[in-house]
PDB file of N, CA and C in Angstrom:
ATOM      1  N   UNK A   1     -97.741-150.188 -52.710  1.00  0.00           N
ATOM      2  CA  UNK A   1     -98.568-150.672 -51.630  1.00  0.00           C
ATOM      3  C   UNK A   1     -98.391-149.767 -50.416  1.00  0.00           C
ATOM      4  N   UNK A   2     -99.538-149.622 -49.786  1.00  0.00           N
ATOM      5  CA  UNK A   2     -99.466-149.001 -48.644  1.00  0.00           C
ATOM      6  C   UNK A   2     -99.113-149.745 -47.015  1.00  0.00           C
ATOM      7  N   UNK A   3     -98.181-149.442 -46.537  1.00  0.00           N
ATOM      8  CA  UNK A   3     -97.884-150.201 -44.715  1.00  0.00           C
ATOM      9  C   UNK A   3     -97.359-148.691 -43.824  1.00  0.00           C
ATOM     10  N   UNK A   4     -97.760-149.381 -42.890  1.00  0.00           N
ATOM     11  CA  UNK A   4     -96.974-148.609 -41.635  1.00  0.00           C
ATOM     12  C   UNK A   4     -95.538-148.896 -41.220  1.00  0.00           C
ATOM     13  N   UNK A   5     -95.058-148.265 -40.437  1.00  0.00           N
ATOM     14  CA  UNK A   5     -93.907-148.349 -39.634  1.00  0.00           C
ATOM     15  C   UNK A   5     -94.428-147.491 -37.977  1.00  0.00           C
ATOM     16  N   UNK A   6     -94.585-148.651 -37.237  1.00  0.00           N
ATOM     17  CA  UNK A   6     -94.636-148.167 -36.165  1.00  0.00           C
ATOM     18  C   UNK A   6     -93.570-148.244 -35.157  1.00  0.00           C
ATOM     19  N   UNK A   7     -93.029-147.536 -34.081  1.00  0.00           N
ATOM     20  CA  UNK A   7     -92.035-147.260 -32.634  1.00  0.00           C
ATOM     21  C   UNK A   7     -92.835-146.586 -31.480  1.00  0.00           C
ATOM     22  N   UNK A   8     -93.030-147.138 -30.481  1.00  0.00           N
ATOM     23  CA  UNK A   8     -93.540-146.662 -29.709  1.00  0.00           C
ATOM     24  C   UNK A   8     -92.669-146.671 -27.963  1.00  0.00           C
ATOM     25  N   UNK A   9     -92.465-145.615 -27.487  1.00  0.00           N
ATOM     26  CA  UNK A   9     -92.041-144.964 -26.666  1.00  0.00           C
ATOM     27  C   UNK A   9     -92.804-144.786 -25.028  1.00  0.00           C
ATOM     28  N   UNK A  10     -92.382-145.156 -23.998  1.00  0.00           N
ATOM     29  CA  UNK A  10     -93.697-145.121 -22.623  1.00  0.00           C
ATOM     30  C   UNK A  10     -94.493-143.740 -22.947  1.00  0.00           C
ATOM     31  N   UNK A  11     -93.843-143.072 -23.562  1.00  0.00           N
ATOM     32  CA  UNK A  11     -94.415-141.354 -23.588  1.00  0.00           C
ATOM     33  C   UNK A  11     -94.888-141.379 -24.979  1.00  0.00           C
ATOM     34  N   UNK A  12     -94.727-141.887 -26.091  1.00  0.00           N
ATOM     35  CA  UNK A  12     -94.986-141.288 -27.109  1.00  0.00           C
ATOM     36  C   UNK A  12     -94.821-142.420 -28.718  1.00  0.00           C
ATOM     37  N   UNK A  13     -95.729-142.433 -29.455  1.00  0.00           N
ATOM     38  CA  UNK A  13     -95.906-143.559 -30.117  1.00  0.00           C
ATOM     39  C   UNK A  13     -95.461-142.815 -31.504  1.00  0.00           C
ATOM     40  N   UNK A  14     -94.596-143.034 -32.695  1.00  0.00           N
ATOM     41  CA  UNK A  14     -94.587-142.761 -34.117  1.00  0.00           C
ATOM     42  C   UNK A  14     -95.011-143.644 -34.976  1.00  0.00           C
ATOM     43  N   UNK A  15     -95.916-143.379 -35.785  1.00  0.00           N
ATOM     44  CA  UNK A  15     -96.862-143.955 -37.032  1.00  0.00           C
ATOM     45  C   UNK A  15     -95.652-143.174 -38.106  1.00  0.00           C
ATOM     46  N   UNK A  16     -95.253-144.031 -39.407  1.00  0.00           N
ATOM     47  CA  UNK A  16     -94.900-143.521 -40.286  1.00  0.00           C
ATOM     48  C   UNK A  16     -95.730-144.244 -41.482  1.00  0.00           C
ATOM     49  N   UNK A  17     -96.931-143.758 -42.270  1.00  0.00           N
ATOM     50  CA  UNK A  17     -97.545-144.100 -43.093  1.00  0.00           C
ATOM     51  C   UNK A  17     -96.723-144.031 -44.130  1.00  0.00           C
ATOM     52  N   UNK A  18     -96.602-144.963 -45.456  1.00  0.00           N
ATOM     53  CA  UNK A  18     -96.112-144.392 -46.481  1.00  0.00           C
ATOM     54  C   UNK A  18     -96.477-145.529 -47.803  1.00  0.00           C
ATOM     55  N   UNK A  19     -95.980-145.361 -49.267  1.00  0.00           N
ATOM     56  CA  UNK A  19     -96.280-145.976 -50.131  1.00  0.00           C
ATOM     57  C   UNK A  19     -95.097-146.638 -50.131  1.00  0.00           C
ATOM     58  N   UNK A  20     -95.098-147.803 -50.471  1.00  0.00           N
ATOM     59  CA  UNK A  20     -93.659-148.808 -50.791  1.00  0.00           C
ATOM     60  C   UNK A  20     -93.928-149.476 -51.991  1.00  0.00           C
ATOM     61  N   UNK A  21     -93.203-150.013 -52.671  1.00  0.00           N
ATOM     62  CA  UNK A  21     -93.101-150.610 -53.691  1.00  0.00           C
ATOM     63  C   UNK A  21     -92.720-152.438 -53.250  1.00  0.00           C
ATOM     64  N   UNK A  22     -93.742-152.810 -54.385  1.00  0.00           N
ATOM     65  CA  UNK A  22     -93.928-154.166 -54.238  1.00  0.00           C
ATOM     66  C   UNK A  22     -92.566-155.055 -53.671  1.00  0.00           C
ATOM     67  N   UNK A  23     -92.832-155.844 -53.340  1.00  0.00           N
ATOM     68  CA  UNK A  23     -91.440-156.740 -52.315  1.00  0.00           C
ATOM     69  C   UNK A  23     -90.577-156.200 -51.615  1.00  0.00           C
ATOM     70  N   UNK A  24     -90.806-154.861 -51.086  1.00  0.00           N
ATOM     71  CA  UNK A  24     -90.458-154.066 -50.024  1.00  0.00           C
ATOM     72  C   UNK A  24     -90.201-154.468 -48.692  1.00  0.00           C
ATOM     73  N   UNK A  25     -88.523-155.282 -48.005  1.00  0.00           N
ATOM     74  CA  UNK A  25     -88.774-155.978 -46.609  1.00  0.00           C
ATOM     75  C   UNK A  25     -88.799-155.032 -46.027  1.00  0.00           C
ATOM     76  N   UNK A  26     -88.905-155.861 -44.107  1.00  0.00           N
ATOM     77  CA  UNK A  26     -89.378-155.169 -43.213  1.00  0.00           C
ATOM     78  C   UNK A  26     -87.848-154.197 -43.125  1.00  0.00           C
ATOM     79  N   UNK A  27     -86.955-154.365 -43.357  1.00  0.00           N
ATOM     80  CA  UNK A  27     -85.808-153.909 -42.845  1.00  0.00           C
ATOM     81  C   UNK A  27     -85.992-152.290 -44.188  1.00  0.00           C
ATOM     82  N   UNK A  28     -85.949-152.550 -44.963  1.00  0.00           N
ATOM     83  CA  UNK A  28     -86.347-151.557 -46.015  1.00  0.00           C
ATOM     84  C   UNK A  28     -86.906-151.035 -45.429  1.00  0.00           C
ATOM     85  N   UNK A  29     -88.399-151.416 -45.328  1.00  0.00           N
ATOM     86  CA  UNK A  29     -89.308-150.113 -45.058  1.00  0.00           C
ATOM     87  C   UNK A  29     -88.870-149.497 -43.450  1.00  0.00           C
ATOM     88  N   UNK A  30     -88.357-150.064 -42.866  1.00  0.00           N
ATOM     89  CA  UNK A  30     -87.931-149.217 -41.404  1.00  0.00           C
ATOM     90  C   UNK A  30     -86.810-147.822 -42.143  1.00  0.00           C
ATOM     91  N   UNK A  31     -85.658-148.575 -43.225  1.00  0.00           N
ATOM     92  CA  UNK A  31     -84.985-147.718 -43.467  1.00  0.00           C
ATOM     93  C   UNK A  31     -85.420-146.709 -44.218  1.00  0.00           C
ATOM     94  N   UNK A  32     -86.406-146.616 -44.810  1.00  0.00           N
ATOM     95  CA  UNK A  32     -87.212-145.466 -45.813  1.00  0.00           C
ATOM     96  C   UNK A  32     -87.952-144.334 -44.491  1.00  0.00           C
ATOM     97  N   UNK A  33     -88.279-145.239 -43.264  1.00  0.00           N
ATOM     98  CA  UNK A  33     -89.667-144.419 -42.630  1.00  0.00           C
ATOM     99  C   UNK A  33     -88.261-143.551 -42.121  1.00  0.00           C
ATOM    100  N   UNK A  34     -86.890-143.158 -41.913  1.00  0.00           N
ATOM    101  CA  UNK A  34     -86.435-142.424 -41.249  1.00  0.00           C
ATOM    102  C   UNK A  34     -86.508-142.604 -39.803  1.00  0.00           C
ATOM    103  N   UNK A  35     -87.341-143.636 -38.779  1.00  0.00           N
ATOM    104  CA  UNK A  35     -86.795-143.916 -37.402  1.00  0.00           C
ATOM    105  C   UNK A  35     -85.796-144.090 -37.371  1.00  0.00           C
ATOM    106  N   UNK A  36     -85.023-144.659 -37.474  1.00  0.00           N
ATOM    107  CA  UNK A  36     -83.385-145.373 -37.336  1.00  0.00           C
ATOM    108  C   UNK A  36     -82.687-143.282 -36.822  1.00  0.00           C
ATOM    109  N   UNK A  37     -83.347-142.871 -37.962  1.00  0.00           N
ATOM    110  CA  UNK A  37     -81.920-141.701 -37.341  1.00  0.00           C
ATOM    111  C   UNK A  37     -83.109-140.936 -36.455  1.00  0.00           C
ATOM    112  N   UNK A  38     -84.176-141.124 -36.432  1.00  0.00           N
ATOM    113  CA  UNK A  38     -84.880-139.838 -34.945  1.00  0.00           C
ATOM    114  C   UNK A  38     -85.047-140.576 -34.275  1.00  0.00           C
ATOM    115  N   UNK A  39     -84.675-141.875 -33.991  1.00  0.00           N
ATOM    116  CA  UNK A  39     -84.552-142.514 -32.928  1.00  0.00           C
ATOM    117  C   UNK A  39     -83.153-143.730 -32.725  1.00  0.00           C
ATOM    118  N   UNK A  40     -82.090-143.164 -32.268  1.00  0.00           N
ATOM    119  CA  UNK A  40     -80.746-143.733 -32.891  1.00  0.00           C
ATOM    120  C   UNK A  40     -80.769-144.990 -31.624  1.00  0.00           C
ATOM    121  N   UNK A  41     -81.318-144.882 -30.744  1.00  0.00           N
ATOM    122  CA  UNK A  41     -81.340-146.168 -29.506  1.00  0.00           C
ATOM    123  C   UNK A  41     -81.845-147.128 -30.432  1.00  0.00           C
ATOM    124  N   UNK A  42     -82.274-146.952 -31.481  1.00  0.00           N
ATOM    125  CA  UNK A  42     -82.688-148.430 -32.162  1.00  0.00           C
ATOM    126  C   UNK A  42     -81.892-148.953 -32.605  1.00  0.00           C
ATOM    127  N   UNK A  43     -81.748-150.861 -32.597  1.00  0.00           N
ATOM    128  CA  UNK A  43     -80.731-151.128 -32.751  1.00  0.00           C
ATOM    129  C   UNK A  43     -81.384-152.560 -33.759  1.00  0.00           C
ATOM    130  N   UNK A  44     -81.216-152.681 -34.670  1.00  0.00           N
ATOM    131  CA  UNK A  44     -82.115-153.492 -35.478  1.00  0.00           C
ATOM    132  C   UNK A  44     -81.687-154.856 -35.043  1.00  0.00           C
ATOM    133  N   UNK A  45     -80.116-155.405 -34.749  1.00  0.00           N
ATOM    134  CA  UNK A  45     -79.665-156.572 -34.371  1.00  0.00           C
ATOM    135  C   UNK A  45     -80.015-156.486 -32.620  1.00  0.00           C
ATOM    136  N   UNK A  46     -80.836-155.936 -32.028  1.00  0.00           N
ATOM    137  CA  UNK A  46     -80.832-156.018 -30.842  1.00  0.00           C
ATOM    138  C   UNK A  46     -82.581-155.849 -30.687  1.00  0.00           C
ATOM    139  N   UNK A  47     -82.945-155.077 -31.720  1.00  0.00           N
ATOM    140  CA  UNK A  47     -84.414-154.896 -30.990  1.00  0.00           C
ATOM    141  C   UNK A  47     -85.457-155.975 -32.112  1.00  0.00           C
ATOM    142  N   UNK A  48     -86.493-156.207 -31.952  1.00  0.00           N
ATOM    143  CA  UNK A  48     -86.937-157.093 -32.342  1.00  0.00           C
ATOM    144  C   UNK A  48     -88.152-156.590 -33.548  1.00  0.00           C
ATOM    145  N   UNK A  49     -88.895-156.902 -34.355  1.00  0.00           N
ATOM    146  CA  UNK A  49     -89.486-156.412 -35.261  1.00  0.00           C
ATOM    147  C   UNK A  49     -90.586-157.295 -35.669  1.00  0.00           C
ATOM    148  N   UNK A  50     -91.737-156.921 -35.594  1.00  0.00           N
ATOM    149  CA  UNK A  50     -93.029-157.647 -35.889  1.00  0.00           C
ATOM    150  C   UNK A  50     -93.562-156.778 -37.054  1.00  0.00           C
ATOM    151  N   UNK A  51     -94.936-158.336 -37.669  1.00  0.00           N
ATOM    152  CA  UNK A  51     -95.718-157.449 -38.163  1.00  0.00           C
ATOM    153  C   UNK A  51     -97.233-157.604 -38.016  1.00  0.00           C
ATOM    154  N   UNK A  52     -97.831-156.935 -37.808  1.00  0.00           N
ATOM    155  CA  UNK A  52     -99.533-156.955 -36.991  1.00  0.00           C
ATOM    156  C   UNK A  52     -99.364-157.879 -36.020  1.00  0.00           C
ATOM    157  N   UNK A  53     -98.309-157.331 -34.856  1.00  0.00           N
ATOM    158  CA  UNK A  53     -98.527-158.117 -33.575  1.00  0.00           C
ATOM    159  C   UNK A  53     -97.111-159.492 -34.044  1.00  0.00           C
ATOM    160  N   UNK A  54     -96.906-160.307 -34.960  1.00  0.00           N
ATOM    161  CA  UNK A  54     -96.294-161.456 -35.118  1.00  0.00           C
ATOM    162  C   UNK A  54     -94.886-160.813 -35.864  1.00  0.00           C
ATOM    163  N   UNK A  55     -93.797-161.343 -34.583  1.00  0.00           N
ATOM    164  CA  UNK A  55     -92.348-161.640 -35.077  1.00  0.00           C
ATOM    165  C   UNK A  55     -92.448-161.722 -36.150  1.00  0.00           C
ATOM    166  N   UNK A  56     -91.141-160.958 -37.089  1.00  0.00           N
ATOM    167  CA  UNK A  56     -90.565-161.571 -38.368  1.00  0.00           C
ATOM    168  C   UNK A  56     -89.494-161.393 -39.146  1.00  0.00           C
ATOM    169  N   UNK A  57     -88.793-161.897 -39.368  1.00  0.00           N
ATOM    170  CA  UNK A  57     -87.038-161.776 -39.969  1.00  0.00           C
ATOM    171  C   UNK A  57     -87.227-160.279 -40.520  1.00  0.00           C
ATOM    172  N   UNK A  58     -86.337-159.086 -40.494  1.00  0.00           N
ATOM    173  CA  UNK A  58     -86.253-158.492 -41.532  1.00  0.00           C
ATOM    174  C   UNK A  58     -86.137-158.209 -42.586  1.00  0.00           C
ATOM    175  N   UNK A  59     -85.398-159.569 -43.583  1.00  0.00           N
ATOM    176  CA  UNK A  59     -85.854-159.621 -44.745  1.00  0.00           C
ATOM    177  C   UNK A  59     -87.277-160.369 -45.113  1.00  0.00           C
ATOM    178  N   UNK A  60     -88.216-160.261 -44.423  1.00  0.00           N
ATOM    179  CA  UNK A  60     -89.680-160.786 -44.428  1.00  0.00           C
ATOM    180  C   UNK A  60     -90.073-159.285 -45.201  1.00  0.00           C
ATOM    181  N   UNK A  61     -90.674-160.265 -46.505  1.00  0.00           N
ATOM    182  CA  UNK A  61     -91.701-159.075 -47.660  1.00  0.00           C
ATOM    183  C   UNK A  61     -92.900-159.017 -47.268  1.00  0.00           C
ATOM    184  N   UNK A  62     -93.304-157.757 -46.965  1.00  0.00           N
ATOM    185  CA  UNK A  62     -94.521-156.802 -46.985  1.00  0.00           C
ATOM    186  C   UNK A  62     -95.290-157.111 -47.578  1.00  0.00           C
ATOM    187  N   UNK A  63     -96.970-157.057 -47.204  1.00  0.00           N
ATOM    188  CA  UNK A  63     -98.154-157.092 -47.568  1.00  0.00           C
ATOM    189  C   UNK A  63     -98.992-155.494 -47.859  1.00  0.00           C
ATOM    190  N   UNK A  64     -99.582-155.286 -48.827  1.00  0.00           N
ATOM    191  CA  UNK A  64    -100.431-153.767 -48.826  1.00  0.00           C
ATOM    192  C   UNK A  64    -100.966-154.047 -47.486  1.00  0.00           C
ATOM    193  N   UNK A  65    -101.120-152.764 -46.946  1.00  0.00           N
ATOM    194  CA  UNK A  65    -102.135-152.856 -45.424  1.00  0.00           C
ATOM    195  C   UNK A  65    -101.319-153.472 -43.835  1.00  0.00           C
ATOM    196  N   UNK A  66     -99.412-153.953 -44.271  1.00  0.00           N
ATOM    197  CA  UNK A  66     -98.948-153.964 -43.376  1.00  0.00           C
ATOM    198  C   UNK A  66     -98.576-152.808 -42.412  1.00  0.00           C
ATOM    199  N   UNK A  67     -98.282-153.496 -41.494  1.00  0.00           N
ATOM    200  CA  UNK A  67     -98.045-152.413 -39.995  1.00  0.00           C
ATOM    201  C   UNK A  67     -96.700-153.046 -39.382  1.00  0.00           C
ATOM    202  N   UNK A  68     -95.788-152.379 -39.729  1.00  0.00           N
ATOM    203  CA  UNK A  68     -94.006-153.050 -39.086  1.00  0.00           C
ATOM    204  C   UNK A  68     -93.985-152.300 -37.710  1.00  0.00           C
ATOM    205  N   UNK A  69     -93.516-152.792 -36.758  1.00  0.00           N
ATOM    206  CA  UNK A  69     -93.473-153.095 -35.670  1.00  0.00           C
ATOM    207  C   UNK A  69     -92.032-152.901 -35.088  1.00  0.00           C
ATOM    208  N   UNK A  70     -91.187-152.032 -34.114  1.00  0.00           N
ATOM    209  CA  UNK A  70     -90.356-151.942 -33.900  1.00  0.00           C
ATOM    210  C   UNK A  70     -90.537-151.969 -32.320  1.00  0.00           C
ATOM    211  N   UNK A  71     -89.958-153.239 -31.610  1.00  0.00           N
ATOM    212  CA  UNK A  71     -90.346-153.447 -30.529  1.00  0.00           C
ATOM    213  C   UNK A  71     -88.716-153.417 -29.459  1.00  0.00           C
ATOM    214  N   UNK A  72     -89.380-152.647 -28.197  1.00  0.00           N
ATOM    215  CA  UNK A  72     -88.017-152.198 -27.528  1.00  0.00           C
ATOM    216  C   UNK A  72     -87.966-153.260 -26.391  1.00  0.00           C
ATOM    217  N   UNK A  73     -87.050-153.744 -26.397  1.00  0.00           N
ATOM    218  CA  UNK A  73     -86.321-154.836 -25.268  1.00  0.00           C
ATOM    219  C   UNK A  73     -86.995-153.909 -24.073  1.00  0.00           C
ATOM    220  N   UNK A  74     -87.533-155.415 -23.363  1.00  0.00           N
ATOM    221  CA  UNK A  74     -88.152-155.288 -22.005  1.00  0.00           C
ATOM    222  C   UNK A  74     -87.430-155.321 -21.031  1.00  0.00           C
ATOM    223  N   UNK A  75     -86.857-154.652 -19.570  1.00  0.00           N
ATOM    224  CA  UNK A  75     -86.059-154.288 -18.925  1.00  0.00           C
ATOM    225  C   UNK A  75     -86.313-156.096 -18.075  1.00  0.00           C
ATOM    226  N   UNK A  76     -87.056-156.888 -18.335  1.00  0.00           N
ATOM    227  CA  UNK A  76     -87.095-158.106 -17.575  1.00  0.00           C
ATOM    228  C   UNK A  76     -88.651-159.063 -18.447  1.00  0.00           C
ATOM    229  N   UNK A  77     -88.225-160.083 -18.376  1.00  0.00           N
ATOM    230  CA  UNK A  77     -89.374-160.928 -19.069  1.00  0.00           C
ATOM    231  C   UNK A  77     -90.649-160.722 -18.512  1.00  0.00           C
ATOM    232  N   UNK A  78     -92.197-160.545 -18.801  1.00  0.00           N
ATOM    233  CA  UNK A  78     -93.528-160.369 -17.420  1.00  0.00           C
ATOM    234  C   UNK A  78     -92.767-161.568 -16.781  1.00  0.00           C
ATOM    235  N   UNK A  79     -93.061-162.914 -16.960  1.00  0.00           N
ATOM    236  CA  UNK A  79     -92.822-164.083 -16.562  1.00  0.00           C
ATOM    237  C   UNK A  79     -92.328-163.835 -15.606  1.00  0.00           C
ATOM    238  N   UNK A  80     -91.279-163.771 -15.739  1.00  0.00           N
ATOM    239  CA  UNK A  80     -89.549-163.371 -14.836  1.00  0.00           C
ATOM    240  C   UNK A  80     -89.839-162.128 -13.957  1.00  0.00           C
ATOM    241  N   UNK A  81     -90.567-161.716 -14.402  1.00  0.00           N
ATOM    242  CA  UNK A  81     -91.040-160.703 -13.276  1.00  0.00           C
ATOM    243  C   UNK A  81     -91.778-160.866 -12.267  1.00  0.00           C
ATOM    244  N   UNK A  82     -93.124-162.151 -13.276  1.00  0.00           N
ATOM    245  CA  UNK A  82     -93.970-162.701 -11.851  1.00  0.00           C
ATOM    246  C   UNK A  82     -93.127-163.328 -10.795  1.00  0.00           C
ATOM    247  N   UNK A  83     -92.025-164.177 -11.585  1.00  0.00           N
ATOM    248  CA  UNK A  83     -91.320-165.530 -11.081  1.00  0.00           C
ATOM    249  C   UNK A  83     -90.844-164.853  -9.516  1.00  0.00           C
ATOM    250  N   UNK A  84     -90.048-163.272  -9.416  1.00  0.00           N
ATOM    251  CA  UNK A  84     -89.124-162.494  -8.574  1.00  0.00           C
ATOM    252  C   UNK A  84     -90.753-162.367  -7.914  1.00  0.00           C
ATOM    253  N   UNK A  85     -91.381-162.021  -8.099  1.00  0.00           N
ATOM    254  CA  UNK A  85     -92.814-161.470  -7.107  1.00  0.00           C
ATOM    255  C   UNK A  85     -93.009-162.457  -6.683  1.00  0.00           C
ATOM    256  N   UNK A  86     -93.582-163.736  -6.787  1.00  0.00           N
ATOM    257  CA  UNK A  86     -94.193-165.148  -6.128  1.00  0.00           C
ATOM    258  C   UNK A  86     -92.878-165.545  -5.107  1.00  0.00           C
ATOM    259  N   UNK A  87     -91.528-165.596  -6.140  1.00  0.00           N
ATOM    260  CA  UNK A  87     -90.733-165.987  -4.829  1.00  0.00           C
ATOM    261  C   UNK A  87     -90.387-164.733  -3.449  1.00  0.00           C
ATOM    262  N   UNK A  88     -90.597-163.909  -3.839  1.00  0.00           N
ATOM    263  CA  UNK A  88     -90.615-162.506  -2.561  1.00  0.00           C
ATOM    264  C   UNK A  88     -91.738-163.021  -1.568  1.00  0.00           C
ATOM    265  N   UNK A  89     -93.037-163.267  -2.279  1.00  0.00           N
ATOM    266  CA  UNK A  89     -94.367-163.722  -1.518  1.00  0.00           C
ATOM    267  C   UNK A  89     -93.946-164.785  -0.828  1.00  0.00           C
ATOM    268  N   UNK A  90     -93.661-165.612  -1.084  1.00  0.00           N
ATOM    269  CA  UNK A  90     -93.497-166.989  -0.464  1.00  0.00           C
ATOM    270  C   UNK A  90     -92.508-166.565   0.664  1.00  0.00           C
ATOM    271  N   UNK A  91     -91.177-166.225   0.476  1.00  0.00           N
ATOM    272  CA  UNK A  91     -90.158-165.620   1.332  1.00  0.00           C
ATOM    273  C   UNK A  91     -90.744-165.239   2.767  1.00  0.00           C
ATOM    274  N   UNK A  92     -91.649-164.130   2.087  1.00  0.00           N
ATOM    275  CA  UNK A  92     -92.269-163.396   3.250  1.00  0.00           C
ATOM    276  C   UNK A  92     -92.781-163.544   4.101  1.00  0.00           C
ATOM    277  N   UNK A  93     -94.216-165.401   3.552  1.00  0.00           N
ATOM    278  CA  UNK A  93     -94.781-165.627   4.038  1.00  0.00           C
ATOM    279  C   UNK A  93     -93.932-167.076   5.106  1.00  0.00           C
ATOM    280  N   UNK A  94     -92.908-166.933   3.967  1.00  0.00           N
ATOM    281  CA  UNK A  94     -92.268-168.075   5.587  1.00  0.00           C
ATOM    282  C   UNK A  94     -91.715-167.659   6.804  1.00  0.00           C
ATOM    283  N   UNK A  95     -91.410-165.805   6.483  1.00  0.00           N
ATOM    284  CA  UNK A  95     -90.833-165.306   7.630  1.00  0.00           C
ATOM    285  C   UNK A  95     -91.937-164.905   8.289  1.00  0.00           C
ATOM    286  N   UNK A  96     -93.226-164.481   7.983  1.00  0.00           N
ATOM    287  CA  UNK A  96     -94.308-164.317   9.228  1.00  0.00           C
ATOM    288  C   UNK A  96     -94.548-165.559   9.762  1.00  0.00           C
ATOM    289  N   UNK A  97     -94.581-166.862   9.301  1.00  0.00           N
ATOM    290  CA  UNK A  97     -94.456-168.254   9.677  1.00  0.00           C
ATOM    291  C   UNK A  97     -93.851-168.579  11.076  1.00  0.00           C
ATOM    292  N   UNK A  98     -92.395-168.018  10.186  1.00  0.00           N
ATOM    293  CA  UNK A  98     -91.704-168.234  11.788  1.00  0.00           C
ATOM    294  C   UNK A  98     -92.035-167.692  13.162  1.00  0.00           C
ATOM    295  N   UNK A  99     -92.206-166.049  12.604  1.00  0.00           N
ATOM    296  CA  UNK A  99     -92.161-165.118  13.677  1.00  0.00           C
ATOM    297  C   UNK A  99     -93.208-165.652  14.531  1.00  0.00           C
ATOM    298  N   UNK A 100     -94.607-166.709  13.927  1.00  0.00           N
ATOM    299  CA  UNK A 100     -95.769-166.618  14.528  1.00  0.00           C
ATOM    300  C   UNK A 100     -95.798-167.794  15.724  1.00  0.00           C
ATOM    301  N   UNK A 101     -94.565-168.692  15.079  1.00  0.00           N
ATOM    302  CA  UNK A 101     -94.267-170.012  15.599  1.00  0.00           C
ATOM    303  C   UNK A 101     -93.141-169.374  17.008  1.00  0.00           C
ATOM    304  N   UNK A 102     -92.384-168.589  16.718  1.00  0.00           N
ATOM    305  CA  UNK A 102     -91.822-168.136  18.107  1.00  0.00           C
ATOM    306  C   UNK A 102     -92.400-167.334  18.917  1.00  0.00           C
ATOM    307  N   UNK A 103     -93.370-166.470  18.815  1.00  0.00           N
ATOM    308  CA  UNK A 103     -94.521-166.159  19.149  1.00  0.00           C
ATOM    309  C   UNK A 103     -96.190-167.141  20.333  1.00  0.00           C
ATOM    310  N   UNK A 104     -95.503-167.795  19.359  1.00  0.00           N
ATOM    311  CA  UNK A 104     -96.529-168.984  20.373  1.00  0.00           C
ATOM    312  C   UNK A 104     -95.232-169.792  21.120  1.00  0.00           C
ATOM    313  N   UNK A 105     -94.587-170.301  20.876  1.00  0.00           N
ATOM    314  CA  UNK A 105     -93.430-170.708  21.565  1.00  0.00           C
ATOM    315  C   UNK A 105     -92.749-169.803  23.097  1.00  0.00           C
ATOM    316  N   UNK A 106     -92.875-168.652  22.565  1.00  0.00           N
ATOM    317  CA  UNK A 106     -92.256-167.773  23.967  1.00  0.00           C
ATOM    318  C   UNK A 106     -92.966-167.564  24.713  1.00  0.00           C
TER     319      UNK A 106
END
């Protein structure tokens, strides 16, 4: 059967096309495509692994026409990222608040 192995990089994305043999897991076929050693920051118990977009155990068996997924830990959740931005906004907007209230006050 035919799948991918994809890793993708801010700079630079690797496709490893190849033929696998039937009940081939995801952890297999990462170890056949050769990422693991041209890209040694991968860390299989640390980074996470999908397939067409959806999480899945590494011993999860392959479909012909799959696409494995090697996904790199996000330096902060979006969420958690909005969460630090809205509370900065708010912050901000209570300190022009004040300033505007001592402002009319003085």
């Amino acid at each position: 059967m035919n799948i991918t192995v994809a890793y993708a990089l801010p700079t630079e994305q690797t496709l490893e096309e190849m033929e696998v043999p039937e009940g081939t897991t995801a952890e297999e076929a990462i170890a056949m495509s050769h990422l693991l050693e041209k890209y040694p920051e991968i860390d299989l118990a640390v980074n996470k692994v999908g397939v067409l977009g959806k999480l899945v155990a590494l011993n999860n068996p392959l479909r012909d026409g799959d696409r494995v997924e090697i996904y790199r830990p996000l330096p902060r959740k979006p969420r958690d990222a909005h969460a630090v931005d809205d509370k900065k906004d708010r912050i901000r907007a209570r300190k022009e608040q004040r300033a505007e209230q001592a402002d009319a006050e003085g």
